[in-house]
N, C-alpha and C. Protein backbone atom coordinates (compact mmCIF):
# COMPACT_ATOMS: atom_id res chain seq x y z
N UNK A 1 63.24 -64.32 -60.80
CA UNK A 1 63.43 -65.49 -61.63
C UNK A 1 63.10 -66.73 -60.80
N UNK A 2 62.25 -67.22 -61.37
CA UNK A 2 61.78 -68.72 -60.70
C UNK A 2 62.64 -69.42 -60.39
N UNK A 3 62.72 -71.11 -59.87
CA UNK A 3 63.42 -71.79 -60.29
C UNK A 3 63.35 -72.90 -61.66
N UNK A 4 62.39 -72.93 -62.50
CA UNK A 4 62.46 -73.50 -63.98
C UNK A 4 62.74 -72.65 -64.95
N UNK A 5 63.46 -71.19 -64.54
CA UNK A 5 63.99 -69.91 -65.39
C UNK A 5 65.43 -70.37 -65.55
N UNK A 6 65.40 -70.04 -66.74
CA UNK A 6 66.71 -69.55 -67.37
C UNK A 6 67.30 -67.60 -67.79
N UNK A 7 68.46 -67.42 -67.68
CA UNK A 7 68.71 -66.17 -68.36
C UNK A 7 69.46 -66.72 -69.41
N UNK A 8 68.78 -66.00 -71.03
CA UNK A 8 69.24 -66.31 -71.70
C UNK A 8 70.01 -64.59 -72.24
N UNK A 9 71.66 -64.73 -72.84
CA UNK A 9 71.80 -63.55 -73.38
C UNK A 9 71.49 -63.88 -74.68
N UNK A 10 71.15 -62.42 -75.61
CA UNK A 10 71.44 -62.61 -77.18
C UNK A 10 72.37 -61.52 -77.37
N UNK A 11 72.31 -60.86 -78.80
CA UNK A 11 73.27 -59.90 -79.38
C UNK A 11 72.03 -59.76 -80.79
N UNK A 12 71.76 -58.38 -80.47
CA UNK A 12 71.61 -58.14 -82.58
C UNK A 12 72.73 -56.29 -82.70
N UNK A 13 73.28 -56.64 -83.82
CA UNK A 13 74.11 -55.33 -83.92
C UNK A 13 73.19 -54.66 -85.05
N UNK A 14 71.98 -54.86 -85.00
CA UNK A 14 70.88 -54.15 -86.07
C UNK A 14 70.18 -53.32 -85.59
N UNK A 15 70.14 -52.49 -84.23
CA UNK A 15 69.70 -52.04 -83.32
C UNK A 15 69.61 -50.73 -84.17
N UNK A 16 69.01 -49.63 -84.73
CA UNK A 16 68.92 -48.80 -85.18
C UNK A 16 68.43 -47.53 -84.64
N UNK A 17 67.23 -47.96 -83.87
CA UNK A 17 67.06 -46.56 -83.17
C UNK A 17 66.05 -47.52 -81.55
N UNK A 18 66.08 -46.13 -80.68
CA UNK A 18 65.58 -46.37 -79.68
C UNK A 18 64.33 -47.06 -79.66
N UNK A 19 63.19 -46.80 -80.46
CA UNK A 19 61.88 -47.20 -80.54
C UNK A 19 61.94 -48.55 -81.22
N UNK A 20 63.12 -49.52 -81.38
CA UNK A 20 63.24 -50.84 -81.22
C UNK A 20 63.02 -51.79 -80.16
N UNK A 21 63.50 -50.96 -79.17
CA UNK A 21 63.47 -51.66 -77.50
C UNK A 21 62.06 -52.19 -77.24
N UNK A 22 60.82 -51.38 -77.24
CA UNK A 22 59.88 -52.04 -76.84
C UNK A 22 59.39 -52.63 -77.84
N UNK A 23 59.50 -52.54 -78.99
CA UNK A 23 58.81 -53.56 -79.94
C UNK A 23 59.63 -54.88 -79.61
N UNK A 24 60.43 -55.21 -79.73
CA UNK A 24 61.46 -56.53 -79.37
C UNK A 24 60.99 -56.97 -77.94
N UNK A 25 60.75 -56.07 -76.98
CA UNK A 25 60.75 -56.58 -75.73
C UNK A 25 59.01 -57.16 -75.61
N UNK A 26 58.35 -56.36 -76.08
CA UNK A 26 57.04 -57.27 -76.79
C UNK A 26 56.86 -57.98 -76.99
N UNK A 27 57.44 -58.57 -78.63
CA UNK A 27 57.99 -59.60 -79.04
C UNK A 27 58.09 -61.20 -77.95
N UNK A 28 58.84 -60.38 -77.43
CA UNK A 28 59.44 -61.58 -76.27
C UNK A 28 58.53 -61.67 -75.29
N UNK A 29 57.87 -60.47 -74.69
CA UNK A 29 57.30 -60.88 -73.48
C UNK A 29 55.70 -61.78 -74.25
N UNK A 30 55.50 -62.13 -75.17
CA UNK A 30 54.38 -62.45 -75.65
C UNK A 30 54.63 -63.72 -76.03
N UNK A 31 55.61 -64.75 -75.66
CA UNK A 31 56.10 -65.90 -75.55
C UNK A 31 55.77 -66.05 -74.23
N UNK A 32 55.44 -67.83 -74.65
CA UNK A 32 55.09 -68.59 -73.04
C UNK A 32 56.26 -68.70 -72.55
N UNK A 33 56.25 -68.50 -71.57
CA UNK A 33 57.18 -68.84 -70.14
C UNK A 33 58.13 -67.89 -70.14
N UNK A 34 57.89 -66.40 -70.99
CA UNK A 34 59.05 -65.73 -70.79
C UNK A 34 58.49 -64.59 -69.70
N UNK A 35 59.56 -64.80 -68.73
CA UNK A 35 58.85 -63.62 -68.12
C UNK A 35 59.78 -62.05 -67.23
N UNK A 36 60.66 -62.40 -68.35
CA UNK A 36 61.45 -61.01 -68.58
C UNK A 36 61.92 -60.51 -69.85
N UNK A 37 62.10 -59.44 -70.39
CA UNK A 37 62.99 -59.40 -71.26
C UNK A 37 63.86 -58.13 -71.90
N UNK A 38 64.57 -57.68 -71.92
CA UNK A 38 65.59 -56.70 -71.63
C UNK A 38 66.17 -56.22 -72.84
N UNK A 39 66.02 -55.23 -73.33
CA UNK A 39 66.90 -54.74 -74.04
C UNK A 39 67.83 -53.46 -74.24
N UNK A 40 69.00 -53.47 -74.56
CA UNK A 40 70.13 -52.42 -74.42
C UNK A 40 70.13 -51.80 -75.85
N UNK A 41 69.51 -50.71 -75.82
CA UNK A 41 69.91 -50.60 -77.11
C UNK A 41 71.39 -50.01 -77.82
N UNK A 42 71.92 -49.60 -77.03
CA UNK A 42 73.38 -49.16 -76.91
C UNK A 42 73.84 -50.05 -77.25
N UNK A 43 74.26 -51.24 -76.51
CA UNK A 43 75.29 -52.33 -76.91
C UNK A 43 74.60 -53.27 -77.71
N UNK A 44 73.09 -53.55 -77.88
CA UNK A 44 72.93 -54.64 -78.36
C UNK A 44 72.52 -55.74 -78.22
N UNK A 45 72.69 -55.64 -76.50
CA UNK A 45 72.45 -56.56 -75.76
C UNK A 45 70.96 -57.42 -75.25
N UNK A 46 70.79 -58.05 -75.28
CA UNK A 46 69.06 -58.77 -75.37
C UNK A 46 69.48 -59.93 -73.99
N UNK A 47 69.04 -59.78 -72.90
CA UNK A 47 68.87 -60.60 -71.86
C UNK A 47 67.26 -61.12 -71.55
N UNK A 48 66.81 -62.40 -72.10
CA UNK A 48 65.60 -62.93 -72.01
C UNK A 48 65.60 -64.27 -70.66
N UNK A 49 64.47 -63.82 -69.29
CA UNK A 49 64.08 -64.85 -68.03
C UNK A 49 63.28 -65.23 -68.77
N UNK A 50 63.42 -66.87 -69.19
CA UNK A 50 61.83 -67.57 -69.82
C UNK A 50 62.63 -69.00 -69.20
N UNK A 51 61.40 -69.65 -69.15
CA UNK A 51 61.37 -71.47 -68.86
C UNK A 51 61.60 -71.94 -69.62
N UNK A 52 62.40 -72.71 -70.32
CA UNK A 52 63.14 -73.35 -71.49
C UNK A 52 62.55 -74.25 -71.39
N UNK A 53 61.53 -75.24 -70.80
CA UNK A 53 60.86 -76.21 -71.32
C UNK A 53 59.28 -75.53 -72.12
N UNK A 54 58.97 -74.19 -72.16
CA UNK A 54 57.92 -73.56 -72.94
C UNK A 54 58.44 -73.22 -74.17
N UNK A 55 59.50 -72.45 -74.00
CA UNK A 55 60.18 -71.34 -74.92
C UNK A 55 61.71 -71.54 -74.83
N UNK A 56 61.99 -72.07 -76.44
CA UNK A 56 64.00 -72.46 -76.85
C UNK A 56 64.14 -71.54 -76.82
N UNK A 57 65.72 -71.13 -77.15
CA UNK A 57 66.37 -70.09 -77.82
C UNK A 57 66.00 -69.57 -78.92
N UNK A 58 65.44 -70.84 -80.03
CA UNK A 58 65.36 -70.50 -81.41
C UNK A 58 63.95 -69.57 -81.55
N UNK A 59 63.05 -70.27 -80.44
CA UNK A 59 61.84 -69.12 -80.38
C UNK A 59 61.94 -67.85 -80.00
N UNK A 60 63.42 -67.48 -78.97
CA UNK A 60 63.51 -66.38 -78.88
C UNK A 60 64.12 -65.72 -80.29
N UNK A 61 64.93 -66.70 -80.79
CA UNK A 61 65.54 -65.50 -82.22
C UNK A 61 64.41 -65.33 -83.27
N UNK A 62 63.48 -66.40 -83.06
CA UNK A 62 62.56 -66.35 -84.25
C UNK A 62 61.58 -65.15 -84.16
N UNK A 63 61.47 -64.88 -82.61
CA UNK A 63 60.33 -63.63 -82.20
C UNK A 63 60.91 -62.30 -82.72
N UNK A 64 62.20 -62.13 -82.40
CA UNK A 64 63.26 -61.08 -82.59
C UNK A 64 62.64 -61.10 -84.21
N UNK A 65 63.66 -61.43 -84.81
CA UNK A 65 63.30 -61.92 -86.21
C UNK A 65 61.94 -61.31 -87.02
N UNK A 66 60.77 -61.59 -86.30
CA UNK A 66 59.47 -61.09 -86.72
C UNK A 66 59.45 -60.04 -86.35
N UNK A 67 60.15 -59.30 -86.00
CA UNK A 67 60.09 -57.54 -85.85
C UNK A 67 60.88 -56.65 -86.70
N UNK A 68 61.90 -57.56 -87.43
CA UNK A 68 62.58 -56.80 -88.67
C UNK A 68 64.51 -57.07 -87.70
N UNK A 69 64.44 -57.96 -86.43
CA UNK A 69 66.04 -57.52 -86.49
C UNK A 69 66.67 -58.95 -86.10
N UNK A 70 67.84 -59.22 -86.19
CA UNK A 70 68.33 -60.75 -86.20
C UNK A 70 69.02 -60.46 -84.84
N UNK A 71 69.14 -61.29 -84.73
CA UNK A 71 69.88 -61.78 -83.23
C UNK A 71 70.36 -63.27 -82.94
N UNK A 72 71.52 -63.52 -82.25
CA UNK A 72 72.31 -64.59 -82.01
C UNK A 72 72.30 -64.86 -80.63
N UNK A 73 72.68 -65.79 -79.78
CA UNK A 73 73.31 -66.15 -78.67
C UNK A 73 74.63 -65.52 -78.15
N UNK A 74 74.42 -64.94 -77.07
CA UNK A 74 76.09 -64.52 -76.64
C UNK A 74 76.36 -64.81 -75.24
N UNK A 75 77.73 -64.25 -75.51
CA UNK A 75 77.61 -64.76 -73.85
C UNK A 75 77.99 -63.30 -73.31
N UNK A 76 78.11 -62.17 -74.38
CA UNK A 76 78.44 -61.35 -73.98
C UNK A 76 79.72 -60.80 -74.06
C-alpha cells in the first residue's frame, strides 16, 4: 500500500456462492487507483487498497453493484 492508499472495508451479506469472489474482485481491480481488492466470501467481507483522490467509496459500491450484489461500508 502506497502512501496516497487507503484501506477501505465493505460488507455485502448477498454473497451466494464462491464464483462471486473474482467477479467482484474484477469489478474493483478495474477502477483507477485501486490496487487491491479482497474478498471473503464466508463473512462477507470486501477490503478495497485504492487512492481516494481517483476512486470514492461510492465508486467502489457502484462497481460491486454492477455485478448483481450490494454492499455498504463497515468497519467490520
Amino acid at each position: 500500500m502506497s502512501n496516497t492508499t487507503i484501506r477501505t472495508k465493505l460488507r455485502s451479506d448477498e454473497l451466494s456462492c464462491p464464483s462471486c469472489v473474482p467477479k467482484i474482485e474484477g469489478a474493483l481491480l478495474a477502477l483507477p487507483g485501486v490496487e487491491n481488492a479482497e474478498v471473503k466470501f464466508g463473512s462477507g467481507r470486501i477490503e478495497v487498497e485504492h487512492d481516494p483522490a481517483r476512486t470514492d467509496v461510492a465508486a467502489l459500491v457502484s462497481a460491486i453493484a454492477k455485478t448483481g450484489y450490494a454492499a455498504k461500508p463497515s468497519a467490520f
